[in-house]
Protein backbone atom coordinates (compact mmCIF):
# COMPACT_ATOMS: atom_id res chain seq x y z
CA UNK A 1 -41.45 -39.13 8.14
CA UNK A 2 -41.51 -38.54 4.59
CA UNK A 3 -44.62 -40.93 2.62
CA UNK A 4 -40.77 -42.91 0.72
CA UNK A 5 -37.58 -42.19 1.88
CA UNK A 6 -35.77 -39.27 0.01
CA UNK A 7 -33.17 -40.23 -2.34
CA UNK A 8 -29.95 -38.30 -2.20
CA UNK A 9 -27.53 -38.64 -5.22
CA UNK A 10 -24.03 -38.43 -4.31
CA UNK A 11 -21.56 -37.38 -6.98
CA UNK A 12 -17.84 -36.06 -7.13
CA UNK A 13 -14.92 -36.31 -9.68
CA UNK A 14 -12.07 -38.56 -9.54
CA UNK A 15 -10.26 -38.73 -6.39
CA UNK A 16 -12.97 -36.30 -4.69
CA UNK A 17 -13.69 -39.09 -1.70
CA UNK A 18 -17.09 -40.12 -2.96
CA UNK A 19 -16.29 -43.46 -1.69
CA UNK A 20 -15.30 -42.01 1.65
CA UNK A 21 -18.33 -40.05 2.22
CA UNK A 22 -20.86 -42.75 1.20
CA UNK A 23 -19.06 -45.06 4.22
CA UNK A 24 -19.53 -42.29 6.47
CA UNK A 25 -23.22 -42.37 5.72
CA UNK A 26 -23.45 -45.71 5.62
CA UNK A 27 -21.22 -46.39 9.29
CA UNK A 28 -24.38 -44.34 10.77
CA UNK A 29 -27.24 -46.50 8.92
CA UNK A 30 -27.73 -44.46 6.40
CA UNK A 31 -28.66 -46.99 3.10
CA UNK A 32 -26.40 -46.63 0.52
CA UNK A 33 -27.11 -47.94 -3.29
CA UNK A 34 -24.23 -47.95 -5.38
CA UNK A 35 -24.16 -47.98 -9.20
CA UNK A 36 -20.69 -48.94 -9.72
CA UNK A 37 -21.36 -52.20 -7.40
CA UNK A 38 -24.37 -52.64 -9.13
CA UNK A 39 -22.95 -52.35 -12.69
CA UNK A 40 -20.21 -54.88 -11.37
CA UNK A 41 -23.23 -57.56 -10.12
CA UNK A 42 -25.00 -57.32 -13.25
CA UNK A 43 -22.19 -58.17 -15.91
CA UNK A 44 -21.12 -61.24 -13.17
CA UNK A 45 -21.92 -65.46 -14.64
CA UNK A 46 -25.68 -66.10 -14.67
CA UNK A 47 -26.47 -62.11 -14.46
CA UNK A 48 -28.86 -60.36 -16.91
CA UNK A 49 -26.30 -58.23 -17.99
CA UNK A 50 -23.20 -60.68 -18.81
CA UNK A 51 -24.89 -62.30 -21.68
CA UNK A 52 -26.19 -59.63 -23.05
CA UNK A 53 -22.82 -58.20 -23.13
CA UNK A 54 -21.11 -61.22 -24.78
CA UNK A 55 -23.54 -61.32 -27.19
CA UNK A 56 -23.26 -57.68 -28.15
CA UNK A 57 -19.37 -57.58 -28.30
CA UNK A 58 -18.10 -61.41 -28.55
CA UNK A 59 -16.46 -64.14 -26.97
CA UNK A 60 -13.12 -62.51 -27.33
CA UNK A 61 -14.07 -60.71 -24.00
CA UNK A 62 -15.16 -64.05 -22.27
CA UNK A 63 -12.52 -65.03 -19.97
CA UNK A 64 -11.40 -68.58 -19.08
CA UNK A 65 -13.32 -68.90 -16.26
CA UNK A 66 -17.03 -67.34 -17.93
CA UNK A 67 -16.76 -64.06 -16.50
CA UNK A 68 -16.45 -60.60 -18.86
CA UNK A 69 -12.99 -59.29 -19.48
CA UNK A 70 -13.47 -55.80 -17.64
CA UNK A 71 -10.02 -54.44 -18.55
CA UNK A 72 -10.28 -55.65 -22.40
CA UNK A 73 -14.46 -54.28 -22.15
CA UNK A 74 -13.14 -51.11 -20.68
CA UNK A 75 -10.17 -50.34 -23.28
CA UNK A 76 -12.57 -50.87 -26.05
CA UNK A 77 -15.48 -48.61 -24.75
CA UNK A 78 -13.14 -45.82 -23.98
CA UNK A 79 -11.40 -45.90 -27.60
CA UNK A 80 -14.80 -46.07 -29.55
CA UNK A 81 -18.10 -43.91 -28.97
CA UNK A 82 -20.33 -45.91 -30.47
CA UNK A 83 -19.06 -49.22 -28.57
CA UNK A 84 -19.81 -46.88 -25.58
CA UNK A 85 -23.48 -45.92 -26.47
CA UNK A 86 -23.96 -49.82 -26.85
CA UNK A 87 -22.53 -50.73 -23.90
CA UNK A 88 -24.42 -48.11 -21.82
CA UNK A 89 -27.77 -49.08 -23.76
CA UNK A 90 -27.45 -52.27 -22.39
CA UNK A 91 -26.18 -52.03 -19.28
CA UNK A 92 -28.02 -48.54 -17.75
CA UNK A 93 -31.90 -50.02 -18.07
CA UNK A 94 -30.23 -52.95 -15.78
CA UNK A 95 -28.63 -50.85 -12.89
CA UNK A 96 -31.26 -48.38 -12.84
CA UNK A 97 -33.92 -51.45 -12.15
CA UNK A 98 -31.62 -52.71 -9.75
CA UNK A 99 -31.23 -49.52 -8.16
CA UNK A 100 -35.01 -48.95 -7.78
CA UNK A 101 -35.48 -51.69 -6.05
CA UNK A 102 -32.69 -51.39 -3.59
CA UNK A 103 -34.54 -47.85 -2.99
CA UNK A 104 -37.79 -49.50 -2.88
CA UNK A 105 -36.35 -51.50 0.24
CA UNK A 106 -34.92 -48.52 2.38
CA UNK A 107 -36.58 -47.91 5.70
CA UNK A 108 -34.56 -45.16 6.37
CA UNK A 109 -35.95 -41.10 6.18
CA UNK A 110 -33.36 -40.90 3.06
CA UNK A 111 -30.31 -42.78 1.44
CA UNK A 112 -27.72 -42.21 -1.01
CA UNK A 113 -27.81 -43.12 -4.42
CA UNK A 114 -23.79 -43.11 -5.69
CA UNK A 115 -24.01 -42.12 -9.16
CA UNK A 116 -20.43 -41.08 -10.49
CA UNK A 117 -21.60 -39.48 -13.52
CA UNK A 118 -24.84 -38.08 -11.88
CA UNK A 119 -25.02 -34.24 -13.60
CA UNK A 120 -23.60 -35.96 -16.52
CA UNK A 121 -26.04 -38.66 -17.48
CA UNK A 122 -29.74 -37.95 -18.08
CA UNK A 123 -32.75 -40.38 -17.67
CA UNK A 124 -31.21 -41.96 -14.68
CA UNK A 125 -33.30 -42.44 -11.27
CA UNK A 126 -34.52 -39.95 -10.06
CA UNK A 127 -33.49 -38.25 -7.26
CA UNK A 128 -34.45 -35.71 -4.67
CA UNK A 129 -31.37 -33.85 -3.78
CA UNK A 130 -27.69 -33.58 -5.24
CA UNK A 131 -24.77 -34.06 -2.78
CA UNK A 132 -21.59 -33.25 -4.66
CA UNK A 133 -18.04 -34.17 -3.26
CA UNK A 134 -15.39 -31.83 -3.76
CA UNK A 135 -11.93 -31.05 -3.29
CA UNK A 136 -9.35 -28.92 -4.30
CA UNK A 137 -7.53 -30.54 -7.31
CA UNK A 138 -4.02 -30.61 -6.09
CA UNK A 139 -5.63 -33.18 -3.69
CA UNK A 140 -7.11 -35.00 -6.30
CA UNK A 141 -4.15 -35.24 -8.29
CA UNK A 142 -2.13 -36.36 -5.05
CA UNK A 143 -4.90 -38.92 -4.14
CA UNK A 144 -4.48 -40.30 -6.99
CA UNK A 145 -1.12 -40.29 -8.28
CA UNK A 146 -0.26 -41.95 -4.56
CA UNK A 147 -2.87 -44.53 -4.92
CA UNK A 148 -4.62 -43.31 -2.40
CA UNK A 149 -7.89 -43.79 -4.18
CA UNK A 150 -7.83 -46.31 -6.97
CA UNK A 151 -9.30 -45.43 -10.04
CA UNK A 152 -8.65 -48.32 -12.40
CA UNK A 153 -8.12 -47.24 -16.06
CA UNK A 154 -6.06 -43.93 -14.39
CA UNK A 155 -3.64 -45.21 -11.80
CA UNK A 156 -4.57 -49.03 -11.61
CA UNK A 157 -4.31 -51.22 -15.08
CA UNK A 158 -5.48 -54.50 -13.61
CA UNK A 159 -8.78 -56.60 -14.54
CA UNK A 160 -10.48 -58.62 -12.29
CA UNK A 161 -7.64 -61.28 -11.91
CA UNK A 162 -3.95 -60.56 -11.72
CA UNK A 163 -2.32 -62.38 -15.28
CA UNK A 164 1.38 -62.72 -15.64
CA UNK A 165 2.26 -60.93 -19.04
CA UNK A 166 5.68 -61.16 -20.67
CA UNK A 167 6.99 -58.48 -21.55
CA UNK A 168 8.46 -57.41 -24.92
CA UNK A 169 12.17 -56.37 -24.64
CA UNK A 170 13.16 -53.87 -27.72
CA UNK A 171 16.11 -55.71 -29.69
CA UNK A 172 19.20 -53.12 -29.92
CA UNK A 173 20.39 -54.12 -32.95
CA UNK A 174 16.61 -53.24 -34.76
CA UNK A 175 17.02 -50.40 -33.27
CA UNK A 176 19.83 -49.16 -34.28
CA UNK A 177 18.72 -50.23 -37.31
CA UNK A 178 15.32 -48.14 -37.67
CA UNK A 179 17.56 -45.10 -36.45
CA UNK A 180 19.99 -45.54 -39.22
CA UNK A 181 17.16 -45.97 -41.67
CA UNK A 182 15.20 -42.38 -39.98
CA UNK A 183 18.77 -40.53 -40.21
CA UNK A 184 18.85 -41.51 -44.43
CA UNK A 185 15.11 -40.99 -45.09
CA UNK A 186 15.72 -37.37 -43.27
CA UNK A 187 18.96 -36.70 -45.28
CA UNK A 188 17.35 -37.70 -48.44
CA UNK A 189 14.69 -36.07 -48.62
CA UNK A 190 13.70 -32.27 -49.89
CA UNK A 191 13.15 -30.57 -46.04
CA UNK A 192 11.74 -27.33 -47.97
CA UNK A 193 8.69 -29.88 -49.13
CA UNK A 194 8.43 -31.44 -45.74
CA UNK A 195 8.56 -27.88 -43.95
CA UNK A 196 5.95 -26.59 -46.46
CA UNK A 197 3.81 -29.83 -45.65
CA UNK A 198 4.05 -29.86 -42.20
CA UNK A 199 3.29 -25.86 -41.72
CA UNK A 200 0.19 -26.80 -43.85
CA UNK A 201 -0.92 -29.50 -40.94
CA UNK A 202 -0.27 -26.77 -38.18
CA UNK A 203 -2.56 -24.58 -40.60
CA UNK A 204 -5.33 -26.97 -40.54
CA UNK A 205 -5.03 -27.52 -36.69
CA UNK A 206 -5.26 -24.47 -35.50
CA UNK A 207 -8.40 -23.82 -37.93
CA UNK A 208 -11.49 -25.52 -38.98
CA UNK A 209 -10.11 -27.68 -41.68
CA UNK A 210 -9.83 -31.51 -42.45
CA UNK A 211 -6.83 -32.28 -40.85
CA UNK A 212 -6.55 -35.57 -43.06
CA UNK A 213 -5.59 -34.24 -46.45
CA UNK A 214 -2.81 -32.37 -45.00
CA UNK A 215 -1.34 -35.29 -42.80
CA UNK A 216 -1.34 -37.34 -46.31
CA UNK A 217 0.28 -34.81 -48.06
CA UNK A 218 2.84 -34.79 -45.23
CA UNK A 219 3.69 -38.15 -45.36
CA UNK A 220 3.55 -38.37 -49.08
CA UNK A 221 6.49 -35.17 -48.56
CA UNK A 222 8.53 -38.38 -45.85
CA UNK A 223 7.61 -36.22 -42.73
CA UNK A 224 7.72 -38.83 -40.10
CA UNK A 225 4.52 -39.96 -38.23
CA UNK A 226 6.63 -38.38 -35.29
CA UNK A 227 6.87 -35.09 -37.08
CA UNK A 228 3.24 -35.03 -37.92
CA UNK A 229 2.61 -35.57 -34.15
CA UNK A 230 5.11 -33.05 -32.86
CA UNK A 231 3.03 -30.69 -35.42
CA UNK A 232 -0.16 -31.52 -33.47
CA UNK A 233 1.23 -31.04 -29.84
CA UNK A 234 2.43 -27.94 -30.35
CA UNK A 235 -1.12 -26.66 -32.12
CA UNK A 236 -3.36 -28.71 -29.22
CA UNK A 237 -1.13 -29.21 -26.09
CA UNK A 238 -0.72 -33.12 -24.41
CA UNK A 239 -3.99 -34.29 -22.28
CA UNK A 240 -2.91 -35.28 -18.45
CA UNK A 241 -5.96 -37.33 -17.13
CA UNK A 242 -4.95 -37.12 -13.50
CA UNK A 243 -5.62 -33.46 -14.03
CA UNK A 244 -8.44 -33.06 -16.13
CA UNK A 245 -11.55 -32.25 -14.39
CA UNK A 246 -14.29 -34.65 -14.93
């Protein structure tokens, strides 16, 4: 037997069966650390990582009963980089203590490590060998468009507590009204100017350019926000996030 246990990190995209295989492992005695869980434990009341958190980003993702508004944390993080770096700064020192000494208590020959983002993040634990789960992506997709695996944030929208939320019906009478006011604003306009202003935007897409001064000058022209989009999906294509590879 090795002098420590070897540490085998255990990887996979979305909807790979990660979570499968580290059961399997774990069903035969095999030790099994996982981040995720770990990340999860550290943000919880009383944990290292929950204050730190509040205190970084506010109150406003304290929920009624003291524990951190996942859902609310996660939107945020995933619309804003920097919020991201933060978040990570704070939280990745944390799990990869934990993690080390979770390792430092395995008896076993080896154990898996369950890293997600293994071969993306650096400065992580170390480990010894790199166990990636694969699949073919049709599968992926299908796992996870049938909720087969959930993958909250891609197929599951729910925090850690099920709220009731009312939703807001669309009054027929605005819009019919916001239609009547698109159909003027489109008659009235000059559509030469608009035309000119929105192939300008395509020109800047498909280039190099700033796309902002060209978006202003197409609004200034009364191209629609929807135009303006329309513009962009046609130069850069729609993102699916069941089927982008991770």
């Amino acid at each position: 037997m090795p002098s420590r246990p070897l540490v085998i990190g255990l990887t996979g995209g979305i909807g790979s069966g990660k979570s499968a295989v580290a059961d399997a492992f774990a069903a035969m005695g095999v030790p099994v650390t996982d981040t995720d869980a770990l990340a999860h434990a550290l943000t919880a009341p009383g944990a290292r990582g929950h204050q730190a958190v509040l205190e970084t980003f506010g109150a406003s993702f304290r929920r009624p009963d003291g524990t951190i508004d996942r859902a609310e944390l996660r939107r945020h993080v995933f619309s804003d980089a920097a919020a991201r770096t933060r978040l990570e700064s704070i939280l990745h020192p944390l799990i990869r203590a934990a993690a080390q000494r979770e390792i430092d208590e395995w008896t076993a020959p080896y154990g898996l490590l369950v890293v997600p983002l293994l071969l993306e993040r650096t400065g992580g634990t170390p480990v010894d060998r790199v166990l990636v789960v694969d699949c073919p992506e049709e599968e992926q997709v299908r796992r996870v468009q049938s909720g087969e695996e959930v993958i909250v944030g891609v197929n599951r929208w729910t925090g850690d507590a099920e709220e009731a939320i009312e939703l807001h019906a669309i009054d027929p009478e605005g819009e019919r009204r916001q239609s009547e006011r698109t159909r003027a604003l489109r008659a009235s306009r000059d559509s030469a100017a608009v035309e000119s202003a929105l192939a300008a935007v395509r020109g800047a897409a498909d280039g190099e350019q700033n796309l902002l001064p060209p978006m202003r000058e197409a609004l200034r022209a009364r191209a629609t926000v929807g135009e303006v989009c329309g513009v962009l999906r046609d130069a850069w294509g729609t993102y699916d996030a069941l089927r982008a590879r991770p």
